[in-house]
C-alpha atoms as a PDB file:
ATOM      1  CA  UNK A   1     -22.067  35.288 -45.975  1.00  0.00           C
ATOM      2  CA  UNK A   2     -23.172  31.680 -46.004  1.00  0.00           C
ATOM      3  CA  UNK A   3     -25.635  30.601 -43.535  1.00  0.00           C
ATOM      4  CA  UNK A   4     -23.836  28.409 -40.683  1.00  0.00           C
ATOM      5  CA  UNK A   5     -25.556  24.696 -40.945  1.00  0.00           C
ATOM      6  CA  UNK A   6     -25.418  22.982 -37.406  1.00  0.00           C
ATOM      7  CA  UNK A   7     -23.051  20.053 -37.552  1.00  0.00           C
ATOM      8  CA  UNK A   8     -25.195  17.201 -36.355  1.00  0.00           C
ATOM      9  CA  UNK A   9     -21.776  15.168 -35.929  1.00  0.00           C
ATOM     10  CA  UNK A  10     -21.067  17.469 -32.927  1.00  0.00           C
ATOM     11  CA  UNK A  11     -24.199  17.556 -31.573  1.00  0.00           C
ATOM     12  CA  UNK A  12     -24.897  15.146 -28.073  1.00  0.00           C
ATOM     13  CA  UNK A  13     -26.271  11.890 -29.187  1.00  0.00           C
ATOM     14  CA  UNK A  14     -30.008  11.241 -28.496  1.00  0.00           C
ATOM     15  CA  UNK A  15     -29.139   8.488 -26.280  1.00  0.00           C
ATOM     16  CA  UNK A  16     -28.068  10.518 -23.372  1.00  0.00           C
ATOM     17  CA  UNK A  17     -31.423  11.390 -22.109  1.00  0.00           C
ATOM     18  CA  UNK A  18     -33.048  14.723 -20.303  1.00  0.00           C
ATOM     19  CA  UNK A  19     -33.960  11.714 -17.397  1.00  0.00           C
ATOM     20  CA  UNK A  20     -30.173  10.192 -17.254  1.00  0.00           C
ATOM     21  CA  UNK A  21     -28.754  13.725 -17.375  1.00  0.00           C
ATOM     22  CA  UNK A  22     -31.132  14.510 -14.552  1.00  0.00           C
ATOM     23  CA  UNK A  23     -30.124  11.314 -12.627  1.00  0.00           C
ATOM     24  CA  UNK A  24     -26.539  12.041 -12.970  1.00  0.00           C
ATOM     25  CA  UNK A  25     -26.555  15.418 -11.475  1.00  0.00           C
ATOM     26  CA  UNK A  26     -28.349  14.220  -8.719  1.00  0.00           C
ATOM     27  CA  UNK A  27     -26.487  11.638  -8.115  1.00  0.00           C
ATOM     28  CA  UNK A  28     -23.536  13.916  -7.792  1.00  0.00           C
ATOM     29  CA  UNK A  29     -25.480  16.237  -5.395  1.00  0.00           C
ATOM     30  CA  UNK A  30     -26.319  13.121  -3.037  1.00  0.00           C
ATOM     31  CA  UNK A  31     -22.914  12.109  -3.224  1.00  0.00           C
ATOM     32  CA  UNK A  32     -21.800  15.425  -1.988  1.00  0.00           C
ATOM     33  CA  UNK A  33     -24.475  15.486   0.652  1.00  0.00           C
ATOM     34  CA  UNK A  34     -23.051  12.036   1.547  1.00  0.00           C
ATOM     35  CA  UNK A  35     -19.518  13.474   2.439  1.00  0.00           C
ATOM     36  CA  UNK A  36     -20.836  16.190   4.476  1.00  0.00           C
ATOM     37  CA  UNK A  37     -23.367  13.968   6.462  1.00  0.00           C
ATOM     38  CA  UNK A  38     -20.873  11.019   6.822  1.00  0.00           C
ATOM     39  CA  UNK A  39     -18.050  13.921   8.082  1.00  0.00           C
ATOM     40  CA  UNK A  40     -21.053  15.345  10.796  1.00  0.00           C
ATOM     41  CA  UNK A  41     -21.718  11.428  11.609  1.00  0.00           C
ATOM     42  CA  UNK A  42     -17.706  11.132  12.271  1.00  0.00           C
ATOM     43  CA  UNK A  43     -16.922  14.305  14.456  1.00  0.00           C
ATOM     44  CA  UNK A  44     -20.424  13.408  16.332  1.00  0.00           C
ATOM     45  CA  UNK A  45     -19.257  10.076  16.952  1.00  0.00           C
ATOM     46  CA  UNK A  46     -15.663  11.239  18.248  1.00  0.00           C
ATOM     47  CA  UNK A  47     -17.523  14.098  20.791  1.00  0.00           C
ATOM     48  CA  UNK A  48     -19.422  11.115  22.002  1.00  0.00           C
ATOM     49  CA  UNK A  49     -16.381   8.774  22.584  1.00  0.00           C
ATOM     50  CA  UNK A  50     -17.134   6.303  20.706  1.00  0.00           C
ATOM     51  CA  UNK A  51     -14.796   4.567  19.857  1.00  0.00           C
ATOM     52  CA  UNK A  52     -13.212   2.642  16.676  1.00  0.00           C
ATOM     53  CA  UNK A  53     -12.932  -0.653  18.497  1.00  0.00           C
ATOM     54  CA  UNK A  54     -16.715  -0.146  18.930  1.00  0.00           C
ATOM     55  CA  UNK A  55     -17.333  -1.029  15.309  1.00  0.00           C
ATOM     56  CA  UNK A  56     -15.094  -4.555  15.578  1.00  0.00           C
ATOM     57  CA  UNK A  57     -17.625  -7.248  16.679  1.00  0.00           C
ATOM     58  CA  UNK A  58     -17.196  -8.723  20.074  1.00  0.00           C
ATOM     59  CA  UNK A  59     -17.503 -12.287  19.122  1.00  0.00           C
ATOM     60  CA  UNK A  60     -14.218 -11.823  17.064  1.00  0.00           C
ATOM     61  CA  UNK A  61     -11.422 -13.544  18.317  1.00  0.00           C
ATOM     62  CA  UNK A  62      -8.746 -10.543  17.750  1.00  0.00           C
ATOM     63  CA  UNK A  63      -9.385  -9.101  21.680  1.00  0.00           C
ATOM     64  CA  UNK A  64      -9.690  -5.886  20.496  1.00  0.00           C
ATOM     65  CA  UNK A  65     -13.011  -4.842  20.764  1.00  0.00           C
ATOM     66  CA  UNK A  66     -14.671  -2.522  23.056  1.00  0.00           C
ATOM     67  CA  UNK A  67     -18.051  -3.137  22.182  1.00  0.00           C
ATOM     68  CA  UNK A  68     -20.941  -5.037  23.536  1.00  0.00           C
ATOM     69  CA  UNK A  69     -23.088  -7.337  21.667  1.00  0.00           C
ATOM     70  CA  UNK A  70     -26.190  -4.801  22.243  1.00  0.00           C
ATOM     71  CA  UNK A  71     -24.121  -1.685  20.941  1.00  0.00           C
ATOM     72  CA  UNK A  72     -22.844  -3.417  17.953  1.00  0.00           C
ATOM     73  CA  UNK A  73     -26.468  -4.399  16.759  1.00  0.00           C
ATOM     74  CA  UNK A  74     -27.542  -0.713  17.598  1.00  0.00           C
ATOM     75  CA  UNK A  75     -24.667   0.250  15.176  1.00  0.00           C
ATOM     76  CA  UNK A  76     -25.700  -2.223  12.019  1.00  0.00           C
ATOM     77  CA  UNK A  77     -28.820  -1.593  13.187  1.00  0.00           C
ATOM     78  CA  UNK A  78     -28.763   2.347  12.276  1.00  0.00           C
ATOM     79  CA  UNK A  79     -26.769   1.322   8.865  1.00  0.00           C
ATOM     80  CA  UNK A  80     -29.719  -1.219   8.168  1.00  0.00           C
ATOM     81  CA  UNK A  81     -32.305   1.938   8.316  1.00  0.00           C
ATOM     82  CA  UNK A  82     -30.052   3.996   5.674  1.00  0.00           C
ATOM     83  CA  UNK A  83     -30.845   1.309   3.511  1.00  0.00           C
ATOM     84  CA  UNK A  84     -34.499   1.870   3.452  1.00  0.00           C
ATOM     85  CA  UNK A  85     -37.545   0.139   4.790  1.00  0.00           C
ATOM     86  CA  UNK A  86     -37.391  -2.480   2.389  1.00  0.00           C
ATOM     87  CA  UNK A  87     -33.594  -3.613   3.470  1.00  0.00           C
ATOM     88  CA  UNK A  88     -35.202  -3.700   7.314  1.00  0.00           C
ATOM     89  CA  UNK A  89     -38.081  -5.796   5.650  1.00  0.00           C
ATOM     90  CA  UNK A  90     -35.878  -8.429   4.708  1.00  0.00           C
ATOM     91  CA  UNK A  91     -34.113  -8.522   7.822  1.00  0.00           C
ATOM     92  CA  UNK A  92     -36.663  -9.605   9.782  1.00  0.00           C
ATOM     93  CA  UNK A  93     -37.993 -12.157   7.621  1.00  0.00           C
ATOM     94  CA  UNK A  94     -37.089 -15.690   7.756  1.00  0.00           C
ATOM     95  CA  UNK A  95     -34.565 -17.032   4.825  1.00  0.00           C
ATOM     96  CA  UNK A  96     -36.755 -19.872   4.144  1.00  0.00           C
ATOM     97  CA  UNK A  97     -39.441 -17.421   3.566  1.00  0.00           C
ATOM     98  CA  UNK A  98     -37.535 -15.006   0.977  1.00  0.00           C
ATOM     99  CA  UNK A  99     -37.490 -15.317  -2.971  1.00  0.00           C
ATOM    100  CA  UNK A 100     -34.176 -16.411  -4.399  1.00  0.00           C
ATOM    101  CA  UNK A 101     -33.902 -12.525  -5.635  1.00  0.00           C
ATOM    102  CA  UNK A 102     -34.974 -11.413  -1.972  1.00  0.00           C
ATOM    103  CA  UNK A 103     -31.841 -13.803  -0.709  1.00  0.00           C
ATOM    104  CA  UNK A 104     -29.753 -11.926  -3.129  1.00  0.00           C
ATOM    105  CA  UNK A 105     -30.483  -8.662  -2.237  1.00  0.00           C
ATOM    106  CA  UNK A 106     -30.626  -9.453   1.730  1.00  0.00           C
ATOM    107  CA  UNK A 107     -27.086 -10.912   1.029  1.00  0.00           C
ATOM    108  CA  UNK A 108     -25.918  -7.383  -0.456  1.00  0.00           C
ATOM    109  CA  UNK A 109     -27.654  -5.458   2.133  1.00  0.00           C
ATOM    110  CA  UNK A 110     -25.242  -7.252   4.839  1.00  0.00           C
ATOM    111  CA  UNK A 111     -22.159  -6.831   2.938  1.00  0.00           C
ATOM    112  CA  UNK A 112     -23.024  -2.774   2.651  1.00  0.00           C
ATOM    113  CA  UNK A 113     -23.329  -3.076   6.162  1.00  0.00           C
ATOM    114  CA  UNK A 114     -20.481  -4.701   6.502  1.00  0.00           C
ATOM    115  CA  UNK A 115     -18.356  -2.210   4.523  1.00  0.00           C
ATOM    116  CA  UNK A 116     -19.981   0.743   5.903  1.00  0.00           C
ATOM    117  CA  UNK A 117     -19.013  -0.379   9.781  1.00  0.00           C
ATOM    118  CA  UNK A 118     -15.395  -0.973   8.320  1.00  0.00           C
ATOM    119  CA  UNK A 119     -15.398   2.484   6.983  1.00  0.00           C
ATOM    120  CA  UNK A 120     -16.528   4.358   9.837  1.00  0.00           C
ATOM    121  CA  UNK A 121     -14.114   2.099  12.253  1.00  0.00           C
ATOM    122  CA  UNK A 122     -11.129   3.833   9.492  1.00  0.00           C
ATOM    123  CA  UNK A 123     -12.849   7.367   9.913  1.00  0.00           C
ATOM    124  CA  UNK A 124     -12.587   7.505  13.432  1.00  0.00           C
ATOM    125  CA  UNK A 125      -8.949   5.563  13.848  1.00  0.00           C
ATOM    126  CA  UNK A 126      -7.533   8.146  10.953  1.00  0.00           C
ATOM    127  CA  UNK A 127      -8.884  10.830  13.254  1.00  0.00           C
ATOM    128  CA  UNK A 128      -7.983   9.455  16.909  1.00  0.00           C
ATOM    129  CA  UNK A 129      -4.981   6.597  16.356  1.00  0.00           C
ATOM    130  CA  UNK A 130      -1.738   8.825  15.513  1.00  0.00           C
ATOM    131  CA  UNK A 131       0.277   5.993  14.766  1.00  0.00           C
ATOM    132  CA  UNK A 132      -2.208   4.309  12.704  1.00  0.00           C
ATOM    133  CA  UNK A 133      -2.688   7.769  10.299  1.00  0.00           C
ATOM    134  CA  UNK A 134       1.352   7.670  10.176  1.00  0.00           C
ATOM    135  CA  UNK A 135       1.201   4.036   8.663  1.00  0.00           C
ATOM    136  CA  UNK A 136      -1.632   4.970   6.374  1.00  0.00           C
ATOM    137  CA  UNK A 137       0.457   7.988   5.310  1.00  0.00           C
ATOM    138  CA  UNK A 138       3.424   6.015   4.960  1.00  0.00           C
ATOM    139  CA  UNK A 139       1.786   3.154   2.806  1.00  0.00           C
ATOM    140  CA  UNK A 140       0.425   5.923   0.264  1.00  0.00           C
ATOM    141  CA  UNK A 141       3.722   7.120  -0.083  1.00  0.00           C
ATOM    142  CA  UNK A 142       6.146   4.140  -0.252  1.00  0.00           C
ATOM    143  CA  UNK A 143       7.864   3.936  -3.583  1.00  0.00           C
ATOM    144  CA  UNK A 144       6.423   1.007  -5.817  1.00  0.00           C
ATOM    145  CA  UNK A 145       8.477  -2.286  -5.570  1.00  0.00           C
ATOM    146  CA  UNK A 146      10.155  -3.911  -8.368  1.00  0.00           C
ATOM    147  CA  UNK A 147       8.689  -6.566  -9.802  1.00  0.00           C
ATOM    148  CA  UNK A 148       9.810 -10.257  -9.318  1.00  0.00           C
ATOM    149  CA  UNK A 149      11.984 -11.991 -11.401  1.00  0.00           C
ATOM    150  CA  UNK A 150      10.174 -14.277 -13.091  1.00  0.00           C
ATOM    151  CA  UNK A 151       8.329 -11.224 -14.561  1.00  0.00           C
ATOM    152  CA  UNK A 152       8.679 -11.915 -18.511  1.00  0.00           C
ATOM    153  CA  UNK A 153       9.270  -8.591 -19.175  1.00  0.00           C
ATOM    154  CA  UNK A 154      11.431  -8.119 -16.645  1.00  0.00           C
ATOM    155  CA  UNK A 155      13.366 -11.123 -17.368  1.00  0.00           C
ATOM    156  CA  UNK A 156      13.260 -10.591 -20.922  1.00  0.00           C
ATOM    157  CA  UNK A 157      14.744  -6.396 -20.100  1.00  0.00           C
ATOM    158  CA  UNK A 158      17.441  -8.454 -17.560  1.00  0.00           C
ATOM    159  CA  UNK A 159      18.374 -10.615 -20.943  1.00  0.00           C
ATOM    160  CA  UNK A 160      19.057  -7.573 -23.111  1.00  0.00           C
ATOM    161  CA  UNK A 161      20.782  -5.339 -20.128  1.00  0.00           C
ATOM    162  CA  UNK A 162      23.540  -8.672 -19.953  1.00  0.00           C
ATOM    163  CA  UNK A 163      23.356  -8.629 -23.703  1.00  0.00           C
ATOM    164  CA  UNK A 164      24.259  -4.736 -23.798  1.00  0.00           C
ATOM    165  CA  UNK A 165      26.707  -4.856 -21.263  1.00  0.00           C
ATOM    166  CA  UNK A 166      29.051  -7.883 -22.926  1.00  0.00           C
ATOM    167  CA  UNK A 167      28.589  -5.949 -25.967  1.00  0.00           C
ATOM    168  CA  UNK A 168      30.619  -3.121 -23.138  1.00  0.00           C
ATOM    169  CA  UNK A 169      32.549  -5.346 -21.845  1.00  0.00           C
ATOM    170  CA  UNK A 170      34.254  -6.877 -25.451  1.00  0.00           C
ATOM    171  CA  UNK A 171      34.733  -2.969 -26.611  1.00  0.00           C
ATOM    172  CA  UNK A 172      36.609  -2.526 -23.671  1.00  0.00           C
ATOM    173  CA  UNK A 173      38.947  -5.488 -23.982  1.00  0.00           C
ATOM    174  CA  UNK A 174      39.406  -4.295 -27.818  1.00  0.00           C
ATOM    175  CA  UNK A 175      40.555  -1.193 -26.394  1.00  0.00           C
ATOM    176  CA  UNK A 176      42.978  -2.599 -24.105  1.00  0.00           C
ATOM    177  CA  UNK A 177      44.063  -4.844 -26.472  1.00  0.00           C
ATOM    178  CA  UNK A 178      44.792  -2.572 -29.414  1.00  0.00           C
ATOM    179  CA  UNK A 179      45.066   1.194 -28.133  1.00  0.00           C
ATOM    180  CA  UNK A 180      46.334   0.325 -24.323  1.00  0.00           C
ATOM    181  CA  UNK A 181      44.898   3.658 -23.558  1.00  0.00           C
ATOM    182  CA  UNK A 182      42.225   3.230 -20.928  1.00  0.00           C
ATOM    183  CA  UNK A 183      43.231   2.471 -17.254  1.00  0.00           C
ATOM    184  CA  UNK A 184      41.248  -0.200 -15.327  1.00  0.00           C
ATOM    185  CA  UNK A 185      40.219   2.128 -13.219  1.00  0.00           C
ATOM    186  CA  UNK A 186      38.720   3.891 -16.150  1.00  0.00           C
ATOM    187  CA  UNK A 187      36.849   0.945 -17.386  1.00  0.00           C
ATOM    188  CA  UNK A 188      35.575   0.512 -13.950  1.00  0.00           C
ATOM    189  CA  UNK A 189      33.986   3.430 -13.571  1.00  0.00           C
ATOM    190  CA  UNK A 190      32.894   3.335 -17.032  1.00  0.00           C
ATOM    191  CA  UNK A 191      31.021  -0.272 -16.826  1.00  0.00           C
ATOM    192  CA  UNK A 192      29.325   0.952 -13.679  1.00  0.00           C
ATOM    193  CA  UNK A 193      28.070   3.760 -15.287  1.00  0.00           C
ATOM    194  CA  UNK A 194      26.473   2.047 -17.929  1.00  0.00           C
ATOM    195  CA  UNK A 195      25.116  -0.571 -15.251  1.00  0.00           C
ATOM    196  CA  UNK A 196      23.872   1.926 -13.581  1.00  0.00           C
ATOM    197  CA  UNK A 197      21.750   3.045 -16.670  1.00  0.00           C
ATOM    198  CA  UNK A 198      20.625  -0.501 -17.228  1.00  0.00           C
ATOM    199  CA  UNK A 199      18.926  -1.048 -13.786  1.00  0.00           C
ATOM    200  CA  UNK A 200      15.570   0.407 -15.537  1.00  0.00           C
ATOM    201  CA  UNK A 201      13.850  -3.000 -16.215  1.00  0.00           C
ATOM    202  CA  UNK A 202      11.604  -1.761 -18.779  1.00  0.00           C
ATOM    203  CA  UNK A 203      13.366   0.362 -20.137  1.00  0.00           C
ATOM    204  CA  UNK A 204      16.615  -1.816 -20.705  1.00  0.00           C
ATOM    205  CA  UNK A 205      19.355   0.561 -22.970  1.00  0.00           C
ATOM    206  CA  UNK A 206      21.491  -1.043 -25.320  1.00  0.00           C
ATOM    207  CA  UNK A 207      24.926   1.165 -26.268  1.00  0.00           C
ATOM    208  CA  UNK A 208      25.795   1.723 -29.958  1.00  0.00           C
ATOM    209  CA  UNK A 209      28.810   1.113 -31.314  1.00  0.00           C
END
């Protein structure tokens, strides 16, 4: 029997390394970790009554918030320490002070915040605002809209369904016109039919003849 000679065009390329491969599985694990603490962070929050209003700021001009200008800094306060001592660092030092990088990265440091205070204000509403978890139910399930005329490829499907069903409509006069055997009430139903199978834009189905 011949000896089996490793086939080095299956084998995993060189350039996924032992310290990526290590990296990714981590990064899995702390992503799971994430979901469990953010899921402890939400019920905790709830038992506490806090409250999603809490997490709109109350300088906004919507009325809607329930917090106080001392418990929303405590809240994108706590978000700020997740970040790491070097995101607090930056906080507290003057603009004029900070590198153009350092501006960058205090800049992405408040947007995280930012999205993090939106996304717990959704955790808690999905879990305490029934009508608000209806209409997020609702959205995920609407059926997708047509597109708008003016589409090209829907107005170029609309051309060839108008195209297909003239083609329809002159084989039914011929028939009329020559074998006098179909009823009007038979080509009605007949020429909605086939509109009916036309009102696919993209798919747009021409008879043949």
């Amino acid at each position: 029997m011949a000896k089996l000679i490793k086939n080095e065009a299956r084998a995993c390329p060189k350039r996924f390394t032992p310290k990526a491969e290590s990296l990714l599985t981590k990064s899995v694990t702390a992503e799971g970790k994430g979901r469990i603490a953010a899921q402890a962070c939400t019920d905790q929050m709830i038992a506490d009554d806090l409250k999603w209003t809490d997490f709109i700021s109350p300088a906004g001009k919507t009325g809607k918030s329930t917090s106080t200008p001392e418990l929303h800094k405590a809240l994108k306060d706590a978000i700020l320490k997740g970040l790491g001592a070097n995101a607090v660092k930056l906080t507290r030092l003057p603009v004029k002070s900070l590198s153009e990088a350092d501006k960058a990265t205090k800049d992405a440091n408040n947007k995280l915040i930012g999205r993090k205070m939106g996304a717990q204000l959704k955790a808690i509403r999905l879990r305490t605002d029934d009508v608000y978890r209806a209409s997020q139910s609702k959205a995920k399930t609407k059926a997708p809209q047509q597109p708008k005329t003016g589409d090209k490829v829907v107005d170029e499907a609309n051309a060839l369904s108008l195209k297909a069903i003239k083609k329809e409509t002159d084989l039914q006069n011929w028939h009329v016109n020559n074998l006098g055997q179909i009823t009007a009430i038979e080509i009605g139903k007949l020429r909605s039919k086939i509109i009916d199978l036309l009102k696919v834009p993209h798919t747009p189905v021409e008879p043949n003849h």
